[in-house]
N, C-alpha and C. Protein backbone atom coordinates (compact mmCIF):
# COMPACT_ATOMS: atom_id res chain seq x y z
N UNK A 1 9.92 -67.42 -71.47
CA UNK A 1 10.77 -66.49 -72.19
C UNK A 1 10.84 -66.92 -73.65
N UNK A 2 10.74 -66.17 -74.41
CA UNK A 2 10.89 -66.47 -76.02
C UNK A 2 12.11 -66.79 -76.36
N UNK A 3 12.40 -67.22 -77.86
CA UNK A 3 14.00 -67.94 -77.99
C UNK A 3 13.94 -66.87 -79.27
N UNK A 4 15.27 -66.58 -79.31
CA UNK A 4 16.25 -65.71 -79.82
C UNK A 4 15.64 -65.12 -81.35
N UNK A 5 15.44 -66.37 -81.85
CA UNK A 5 14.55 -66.86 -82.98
C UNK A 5 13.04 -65.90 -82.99
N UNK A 6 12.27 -65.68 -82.04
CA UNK A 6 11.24 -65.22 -81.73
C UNK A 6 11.56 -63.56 -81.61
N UNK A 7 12.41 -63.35 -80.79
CA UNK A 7 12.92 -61.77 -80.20
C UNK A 7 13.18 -61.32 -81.74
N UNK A 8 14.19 -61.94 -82.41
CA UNK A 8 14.45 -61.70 -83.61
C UNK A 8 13.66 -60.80 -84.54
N UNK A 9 12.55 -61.94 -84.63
CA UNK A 9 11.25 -61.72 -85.40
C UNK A 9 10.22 -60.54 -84.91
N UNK A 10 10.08 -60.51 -84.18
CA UNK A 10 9.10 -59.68 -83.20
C UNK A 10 10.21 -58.21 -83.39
N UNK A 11 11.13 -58.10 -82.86
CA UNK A 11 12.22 -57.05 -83.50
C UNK A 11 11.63 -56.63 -84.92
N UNK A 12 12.01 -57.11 -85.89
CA UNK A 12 11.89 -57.02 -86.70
C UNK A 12 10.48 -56.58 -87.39
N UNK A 13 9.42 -57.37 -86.91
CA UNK A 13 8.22 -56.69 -87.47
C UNK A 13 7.73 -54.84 -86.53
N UNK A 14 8.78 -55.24 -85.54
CA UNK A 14 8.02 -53.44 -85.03
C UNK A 14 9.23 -52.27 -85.95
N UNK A 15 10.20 -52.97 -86.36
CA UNK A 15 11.40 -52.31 -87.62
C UNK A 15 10.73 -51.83 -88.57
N UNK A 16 9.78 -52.74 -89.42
CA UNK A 16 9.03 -52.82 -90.44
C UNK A 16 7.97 -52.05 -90.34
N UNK A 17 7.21 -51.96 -89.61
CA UNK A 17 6.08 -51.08 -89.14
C UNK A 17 5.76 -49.96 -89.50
N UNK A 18 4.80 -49.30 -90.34
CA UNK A 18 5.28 -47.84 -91.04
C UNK A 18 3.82 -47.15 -90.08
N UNK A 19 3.92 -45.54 -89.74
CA UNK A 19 3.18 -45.40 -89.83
C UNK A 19 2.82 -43.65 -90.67
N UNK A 20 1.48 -43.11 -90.84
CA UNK A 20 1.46 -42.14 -91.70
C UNK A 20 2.19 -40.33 -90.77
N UNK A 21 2.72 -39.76 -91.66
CA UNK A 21 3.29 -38.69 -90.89
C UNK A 21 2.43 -37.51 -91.57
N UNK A 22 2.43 -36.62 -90.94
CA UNK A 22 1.03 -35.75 -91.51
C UNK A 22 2.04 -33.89 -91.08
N UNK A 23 1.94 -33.76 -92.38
CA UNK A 23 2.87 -32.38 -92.63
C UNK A 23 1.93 -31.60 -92.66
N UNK A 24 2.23 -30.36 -92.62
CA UNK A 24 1.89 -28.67 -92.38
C UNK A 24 2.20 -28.39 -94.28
N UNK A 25 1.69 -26.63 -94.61
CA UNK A 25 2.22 -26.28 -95.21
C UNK A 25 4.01 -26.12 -95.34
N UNK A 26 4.41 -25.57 -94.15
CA UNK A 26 5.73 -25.43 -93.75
C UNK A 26 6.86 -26.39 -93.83
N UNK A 27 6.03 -27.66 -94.03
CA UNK A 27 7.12 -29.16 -93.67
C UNK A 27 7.47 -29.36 -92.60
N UNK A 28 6.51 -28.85 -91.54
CA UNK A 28 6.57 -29.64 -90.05
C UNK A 28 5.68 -30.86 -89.76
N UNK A 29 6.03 -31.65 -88.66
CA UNK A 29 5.14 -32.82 -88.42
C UNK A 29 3.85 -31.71 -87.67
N UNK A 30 2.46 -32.39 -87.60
CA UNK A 30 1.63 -32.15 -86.88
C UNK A 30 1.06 -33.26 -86.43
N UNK A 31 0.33 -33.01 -85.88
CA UNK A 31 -0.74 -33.77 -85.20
C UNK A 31 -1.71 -34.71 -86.04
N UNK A 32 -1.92 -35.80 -86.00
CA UNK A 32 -3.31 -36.29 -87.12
C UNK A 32 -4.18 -36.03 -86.54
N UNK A 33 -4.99 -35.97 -87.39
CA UNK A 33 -6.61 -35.06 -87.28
C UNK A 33 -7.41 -36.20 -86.89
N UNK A 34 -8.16 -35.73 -85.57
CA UNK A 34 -9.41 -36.61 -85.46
C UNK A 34 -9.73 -37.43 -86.43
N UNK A 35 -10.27 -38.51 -85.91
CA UNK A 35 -10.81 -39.72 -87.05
C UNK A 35 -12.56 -39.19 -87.73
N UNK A 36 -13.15 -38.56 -87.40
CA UNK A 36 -14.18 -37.56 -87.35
C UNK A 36 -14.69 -37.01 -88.40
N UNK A 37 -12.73 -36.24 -88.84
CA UNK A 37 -12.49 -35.18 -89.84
C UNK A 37 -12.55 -35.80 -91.39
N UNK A 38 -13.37 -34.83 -92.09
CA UNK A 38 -13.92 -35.34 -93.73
C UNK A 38 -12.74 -35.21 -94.33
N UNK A 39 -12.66 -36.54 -95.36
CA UNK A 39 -10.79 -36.73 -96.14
C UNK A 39 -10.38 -34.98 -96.84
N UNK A 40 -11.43 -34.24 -96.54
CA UNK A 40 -11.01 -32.86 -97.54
C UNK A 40 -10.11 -31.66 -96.72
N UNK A 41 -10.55 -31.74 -95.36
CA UNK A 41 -10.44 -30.68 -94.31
C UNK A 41 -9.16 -31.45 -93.52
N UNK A 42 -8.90 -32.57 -94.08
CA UNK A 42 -7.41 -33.03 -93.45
C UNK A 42 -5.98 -32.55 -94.30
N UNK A 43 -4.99 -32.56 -93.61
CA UNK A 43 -3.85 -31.77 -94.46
C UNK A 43 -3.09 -33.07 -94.86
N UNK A 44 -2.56 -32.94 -95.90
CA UNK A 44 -1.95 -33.86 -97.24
C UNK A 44 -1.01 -34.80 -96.16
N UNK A 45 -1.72 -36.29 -96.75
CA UNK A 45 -0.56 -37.50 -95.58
C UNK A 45 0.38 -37.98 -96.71
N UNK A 46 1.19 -38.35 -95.88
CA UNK A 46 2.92 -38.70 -96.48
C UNK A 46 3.12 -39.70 -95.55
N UNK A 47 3.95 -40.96 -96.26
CA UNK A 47 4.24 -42.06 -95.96
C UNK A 47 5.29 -41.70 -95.11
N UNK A 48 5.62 -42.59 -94.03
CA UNK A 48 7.01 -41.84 -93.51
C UNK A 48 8.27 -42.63 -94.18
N UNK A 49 7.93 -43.06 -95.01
CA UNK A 49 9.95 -43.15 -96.28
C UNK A 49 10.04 -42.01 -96.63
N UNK A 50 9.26 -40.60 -96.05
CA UNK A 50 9.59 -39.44 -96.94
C UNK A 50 8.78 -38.80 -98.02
N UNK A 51 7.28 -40.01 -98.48
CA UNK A 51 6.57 -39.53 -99.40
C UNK A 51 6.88 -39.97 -100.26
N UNK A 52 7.69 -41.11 -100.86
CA UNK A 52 8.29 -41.50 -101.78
C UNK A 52 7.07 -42.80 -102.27
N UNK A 53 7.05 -42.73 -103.76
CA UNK A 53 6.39 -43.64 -104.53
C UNK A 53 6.64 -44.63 -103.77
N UNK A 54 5.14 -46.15 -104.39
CA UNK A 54 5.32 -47.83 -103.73
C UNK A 54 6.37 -47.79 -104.41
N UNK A 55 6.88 -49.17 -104.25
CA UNK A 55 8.24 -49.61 -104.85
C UNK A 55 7.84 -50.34 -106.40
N UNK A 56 8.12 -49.92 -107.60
CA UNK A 56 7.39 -50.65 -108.82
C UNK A 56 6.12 -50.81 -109.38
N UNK A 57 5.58 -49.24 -108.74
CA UNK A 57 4.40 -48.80 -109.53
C UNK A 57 4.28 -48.69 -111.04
N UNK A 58 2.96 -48.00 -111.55
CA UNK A 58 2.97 -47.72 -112.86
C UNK A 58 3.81 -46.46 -112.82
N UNK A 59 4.42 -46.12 -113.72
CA UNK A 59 5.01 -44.52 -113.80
C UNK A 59 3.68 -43.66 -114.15
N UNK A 60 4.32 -42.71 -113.75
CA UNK A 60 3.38 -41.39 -113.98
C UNK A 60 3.67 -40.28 -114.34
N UNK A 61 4.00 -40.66 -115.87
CA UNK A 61 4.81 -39.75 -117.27
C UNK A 61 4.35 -40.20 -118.67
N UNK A 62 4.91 -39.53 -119.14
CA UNK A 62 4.73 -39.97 -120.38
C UNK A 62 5.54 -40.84 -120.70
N UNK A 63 5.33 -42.07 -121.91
CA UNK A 63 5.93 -42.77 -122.77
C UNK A 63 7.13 -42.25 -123.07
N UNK A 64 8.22 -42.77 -123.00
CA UNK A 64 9.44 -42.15 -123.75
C UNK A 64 9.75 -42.67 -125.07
N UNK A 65 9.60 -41.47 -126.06
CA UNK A 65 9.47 -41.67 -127.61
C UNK A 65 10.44 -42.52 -128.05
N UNK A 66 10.16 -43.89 -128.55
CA UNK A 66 11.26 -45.16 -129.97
C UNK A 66 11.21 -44.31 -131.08
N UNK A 67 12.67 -43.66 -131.24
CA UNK A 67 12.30 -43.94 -133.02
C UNK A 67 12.30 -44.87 -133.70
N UNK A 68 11.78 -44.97 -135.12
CA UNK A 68 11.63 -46.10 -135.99
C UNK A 68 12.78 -46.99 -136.26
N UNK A 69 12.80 -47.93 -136.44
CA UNK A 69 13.70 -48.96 -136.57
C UNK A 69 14.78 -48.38 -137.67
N UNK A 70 16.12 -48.05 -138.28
CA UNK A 70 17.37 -47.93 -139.14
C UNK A 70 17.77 -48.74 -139.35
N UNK A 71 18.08 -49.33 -140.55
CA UNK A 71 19.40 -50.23 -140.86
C UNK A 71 20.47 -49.16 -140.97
N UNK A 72 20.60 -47.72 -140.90
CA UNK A 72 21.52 -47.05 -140.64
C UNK A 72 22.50 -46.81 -140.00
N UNK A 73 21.47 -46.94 -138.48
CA UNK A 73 21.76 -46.80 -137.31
C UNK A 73 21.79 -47.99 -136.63
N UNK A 74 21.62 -48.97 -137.40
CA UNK A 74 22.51 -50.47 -136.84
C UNK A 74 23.21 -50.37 -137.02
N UNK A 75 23.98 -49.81 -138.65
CA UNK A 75 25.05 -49.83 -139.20
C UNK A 75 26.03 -48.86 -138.49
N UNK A 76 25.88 -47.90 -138.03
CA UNK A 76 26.23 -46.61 -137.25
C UNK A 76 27.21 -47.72 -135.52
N UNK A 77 25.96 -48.33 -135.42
CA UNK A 77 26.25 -49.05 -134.17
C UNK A 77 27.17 -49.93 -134.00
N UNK A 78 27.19 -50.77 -134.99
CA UNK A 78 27.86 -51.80 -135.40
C UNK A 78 29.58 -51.41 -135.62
N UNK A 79 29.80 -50.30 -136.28
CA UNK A 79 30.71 -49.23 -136.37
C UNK A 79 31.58 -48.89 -135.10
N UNK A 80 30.88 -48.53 -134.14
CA UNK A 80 30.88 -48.33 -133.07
C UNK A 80 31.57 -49.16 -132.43
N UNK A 81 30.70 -50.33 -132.35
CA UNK A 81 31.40 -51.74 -131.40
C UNK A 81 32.69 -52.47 -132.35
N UNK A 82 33.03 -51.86 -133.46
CA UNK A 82 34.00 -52.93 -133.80
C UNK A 82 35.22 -52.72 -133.22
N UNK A 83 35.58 -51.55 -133.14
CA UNK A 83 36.99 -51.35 -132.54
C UNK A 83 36.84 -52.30 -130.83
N UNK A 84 35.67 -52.01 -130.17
CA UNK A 84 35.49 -52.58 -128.73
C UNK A 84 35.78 -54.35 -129.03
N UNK A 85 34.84 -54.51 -130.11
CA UNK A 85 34.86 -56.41 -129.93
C UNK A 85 36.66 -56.61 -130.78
N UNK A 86 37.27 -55.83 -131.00
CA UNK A 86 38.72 -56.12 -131.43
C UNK A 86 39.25 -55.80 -130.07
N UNK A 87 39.03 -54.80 -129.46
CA UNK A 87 40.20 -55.36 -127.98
C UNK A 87 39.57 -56.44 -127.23
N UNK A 88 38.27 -56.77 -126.82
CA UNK A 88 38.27 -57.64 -126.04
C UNK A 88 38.65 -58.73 -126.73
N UNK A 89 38.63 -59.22 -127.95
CA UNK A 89 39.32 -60.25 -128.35
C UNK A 89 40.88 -60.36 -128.61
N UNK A 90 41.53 -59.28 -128.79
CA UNK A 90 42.78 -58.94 -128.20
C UNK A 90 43.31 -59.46 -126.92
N UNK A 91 42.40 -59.15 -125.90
CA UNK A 91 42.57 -59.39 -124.47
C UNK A 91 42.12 -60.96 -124.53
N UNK A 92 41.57 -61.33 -125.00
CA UNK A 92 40.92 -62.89 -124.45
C UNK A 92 42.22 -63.43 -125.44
N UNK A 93 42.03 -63.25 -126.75
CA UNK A 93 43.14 -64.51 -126.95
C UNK A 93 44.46 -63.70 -127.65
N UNK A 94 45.62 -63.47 -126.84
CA UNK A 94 46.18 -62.86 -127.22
C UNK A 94 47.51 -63.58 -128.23
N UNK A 95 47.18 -65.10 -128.44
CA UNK A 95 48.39 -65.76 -129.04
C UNK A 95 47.83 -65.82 -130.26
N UNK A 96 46.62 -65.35 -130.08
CA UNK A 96 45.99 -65.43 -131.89
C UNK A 96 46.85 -64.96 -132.92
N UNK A 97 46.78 -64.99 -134.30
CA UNK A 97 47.09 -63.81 -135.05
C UNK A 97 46.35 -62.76 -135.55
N UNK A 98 46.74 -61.43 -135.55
CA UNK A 98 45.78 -60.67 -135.44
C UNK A 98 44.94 -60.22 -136.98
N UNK A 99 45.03 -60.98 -138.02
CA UNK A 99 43.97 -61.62 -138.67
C UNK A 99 43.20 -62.30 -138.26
N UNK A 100 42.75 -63.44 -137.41
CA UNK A 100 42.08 -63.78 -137.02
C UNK A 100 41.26 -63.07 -135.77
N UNK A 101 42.03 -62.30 -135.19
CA UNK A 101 41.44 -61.02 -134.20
C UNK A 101 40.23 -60.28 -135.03
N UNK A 102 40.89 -59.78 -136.08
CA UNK A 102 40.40 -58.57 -137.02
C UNK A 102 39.05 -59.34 -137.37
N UNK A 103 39.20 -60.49 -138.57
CA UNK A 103 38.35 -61.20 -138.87
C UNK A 103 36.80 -61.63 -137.68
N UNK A 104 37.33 -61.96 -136.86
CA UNK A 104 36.42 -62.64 -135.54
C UNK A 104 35.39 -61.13 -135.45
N UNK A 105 36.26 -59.89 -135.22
CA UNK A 105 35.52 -58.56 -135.10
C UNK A 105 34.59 -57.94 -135.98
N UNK A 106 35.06 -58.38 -137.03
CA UNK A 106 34.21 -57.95 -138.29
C UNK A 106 33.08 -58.92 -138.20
N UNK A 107 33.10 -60.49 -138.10
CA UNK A 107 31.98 -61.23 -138.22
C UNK A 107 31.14 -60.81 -136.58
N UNK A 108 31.56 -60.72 -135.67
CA UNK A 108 30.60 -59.86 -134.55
C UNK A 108 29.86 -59.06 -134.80
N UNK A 109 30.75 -57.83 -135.62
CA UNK A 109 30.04 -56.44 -135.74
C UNK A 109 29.01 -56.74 -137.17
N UNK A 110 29.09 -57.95 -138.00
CA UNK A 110 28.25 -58.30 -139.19
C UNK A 110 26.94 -58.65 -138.18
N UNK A 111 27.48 -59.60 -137.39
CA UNK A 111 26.28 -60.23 -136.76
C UNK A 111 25.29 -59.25 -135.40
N UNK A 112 25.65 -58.49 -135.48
CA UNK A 112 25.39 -56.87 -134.69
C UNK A 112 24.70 -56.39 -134.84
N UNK A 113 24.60 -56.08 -136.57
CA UNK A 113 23.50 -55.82 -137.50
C UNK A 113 22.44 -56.18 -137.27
N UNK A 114 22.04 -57.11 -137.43
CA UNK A 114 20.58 -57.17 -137.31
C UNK A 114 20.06 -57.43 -135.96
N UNK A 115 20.77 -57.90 -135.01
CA UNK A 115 20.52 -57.83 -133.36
C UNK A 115 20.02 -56.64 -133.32
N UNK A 116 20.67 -55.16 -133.22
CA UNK A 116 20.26 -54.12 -133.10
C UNK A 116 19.30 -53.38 -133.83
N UNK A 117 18.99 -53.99 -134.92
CA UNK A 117 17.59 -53.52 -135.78
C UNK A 117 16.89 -54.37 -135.18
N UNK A 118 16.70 -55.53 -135.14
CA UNK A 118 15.64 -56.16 -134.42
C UNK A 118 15.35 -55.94 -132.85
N UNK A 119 15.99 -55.56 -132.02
CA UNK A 119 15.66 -54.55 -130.89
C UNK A 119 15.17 -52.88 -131.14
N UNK A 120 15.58 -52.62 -131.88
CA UNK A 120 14.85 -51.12 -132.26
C UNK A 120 13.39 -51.32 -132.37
N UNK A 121 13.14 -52.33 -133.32
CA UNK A 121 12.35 -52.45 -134.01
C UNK A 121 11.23 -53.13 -132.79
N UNK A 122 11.49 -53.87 -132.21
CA UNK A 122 11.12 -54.33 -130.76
C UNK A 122 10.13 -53.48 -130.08
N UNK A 123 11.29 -52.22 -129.75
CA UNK A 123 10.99 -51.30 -129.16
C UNK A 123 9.97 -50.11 -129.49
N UNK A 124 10.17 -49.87 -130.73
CA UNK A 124 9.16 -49.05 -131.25
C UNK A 124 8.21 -49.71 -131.56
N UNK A 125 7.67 -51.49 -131.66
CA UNK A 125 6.59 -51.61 -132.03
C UNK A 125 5.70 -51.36 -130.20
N UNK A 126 6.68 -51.44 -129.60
CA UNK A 126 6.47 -51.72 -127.48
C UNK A 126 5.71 -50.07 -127.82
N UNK A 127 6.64 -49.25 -128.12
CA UNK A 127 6.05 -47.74 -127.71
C UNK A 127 5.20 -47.60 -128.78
N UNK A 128 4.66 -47.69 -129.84
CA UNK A 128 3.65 -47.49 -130.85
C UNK A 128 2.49 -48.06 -129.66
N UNK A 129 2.19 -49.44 -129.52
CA UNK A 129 1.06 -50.04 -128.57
C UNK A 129 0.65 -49.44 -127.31
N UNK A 130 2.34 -48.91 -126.99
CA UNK A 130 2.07 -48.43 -125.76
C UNK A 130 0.97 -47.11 -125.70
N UNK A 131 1.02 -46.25 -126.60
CA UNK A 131 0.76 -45.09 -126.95
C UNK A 131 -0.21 -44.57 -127.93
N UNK A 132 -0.70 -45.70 -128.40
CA UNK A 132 -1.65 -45.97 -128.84
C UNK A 132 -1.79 -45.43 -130.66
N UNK A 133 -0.83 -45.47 -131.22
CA UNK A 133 -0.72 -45.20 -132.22
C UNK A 133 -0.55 -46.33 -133.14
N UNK A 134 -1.20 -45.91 -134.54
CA UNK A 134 -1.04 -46.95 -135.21
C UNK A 134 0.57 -47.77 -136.10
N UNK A 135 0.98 -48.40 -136.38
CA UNK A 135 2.03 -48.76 -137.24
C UNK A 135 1.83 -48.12 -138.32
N UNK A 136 3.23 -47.65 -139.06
CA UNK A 136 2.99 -47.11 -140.36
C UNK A 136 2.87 -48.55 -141.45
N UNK A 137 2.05 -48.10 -142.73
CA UNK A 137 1.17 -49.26 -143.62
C UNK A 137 3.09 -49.94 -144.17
N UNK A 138 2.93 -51.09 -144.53
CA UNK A 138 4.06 -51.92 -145.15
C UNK A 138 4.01 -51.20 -146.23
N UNK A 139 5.39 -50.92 -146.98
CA UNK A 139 5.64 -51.24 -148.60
C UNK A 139 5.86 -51.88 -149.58
């Protein structure tokens, strides 16, 4: 008799086990076609998860467009997060004085700046390569 350990396993790999499900026009199961039959004259096979992509394929789309890097739109950003990095520092040290709150927020959202241009910038050089386009010339 096998130990628990074994049943387990053996369980488990007939769990795992996939096999192909073979649809109709209609979206009924049928029958698989003789082994015989030329890959053309067989009707469209589907995985049985449903037909659903491997798990962490290539995609099969287009590139999704970076725009060009802003110091604008760092600045825009940066804008953005200051009121946020003033409450969480509100919340973390609340015996501070809130000059030093204010202050702490402003040097975050300074230092913000260029984090977020240098990820833009990241990114659009990722999608330029990706896509095969060239960089625009330096000035």
């Amino acid at each position: 008799m096998s130990s628990r350990k074994q049943r387990r396993r053996r369980a488990k790999e007939r769990r795992h086990e996939y096999e192909y499900v073979y649809v109709d026009e209609t979206g009924h199961e049928v029958e698989p076609p003789p082994e015989g039959t030329p890959e053309r004259d067989r009707p469209p096979r589907r995985a049985a998860n449903g037909g659903k992509a491997g798990a962490r394929g290539k995609r099969a789309g287009p590139v999704r467009e970076a725009k060009p890097p802003s110091w604008n739109r760092s600045l825009r950003r940066a804008a953005l997060f200051l009121p946020l990095f003033f409450i969480v520092f509100s919340l973390v040290n609340k015996h501070e004085p809130i000059a030093q709150r204010v202050g702490l927020s402003v040097l975050y959202s300074a230092l913000f700046i260029p984090l977020t241009y240098l990820m833009d910038r990241t990114a659009y050089r990722t999608y330029l390569r990706r896509s095969g386009q060239q960089p625009a010339a330096k000035r």
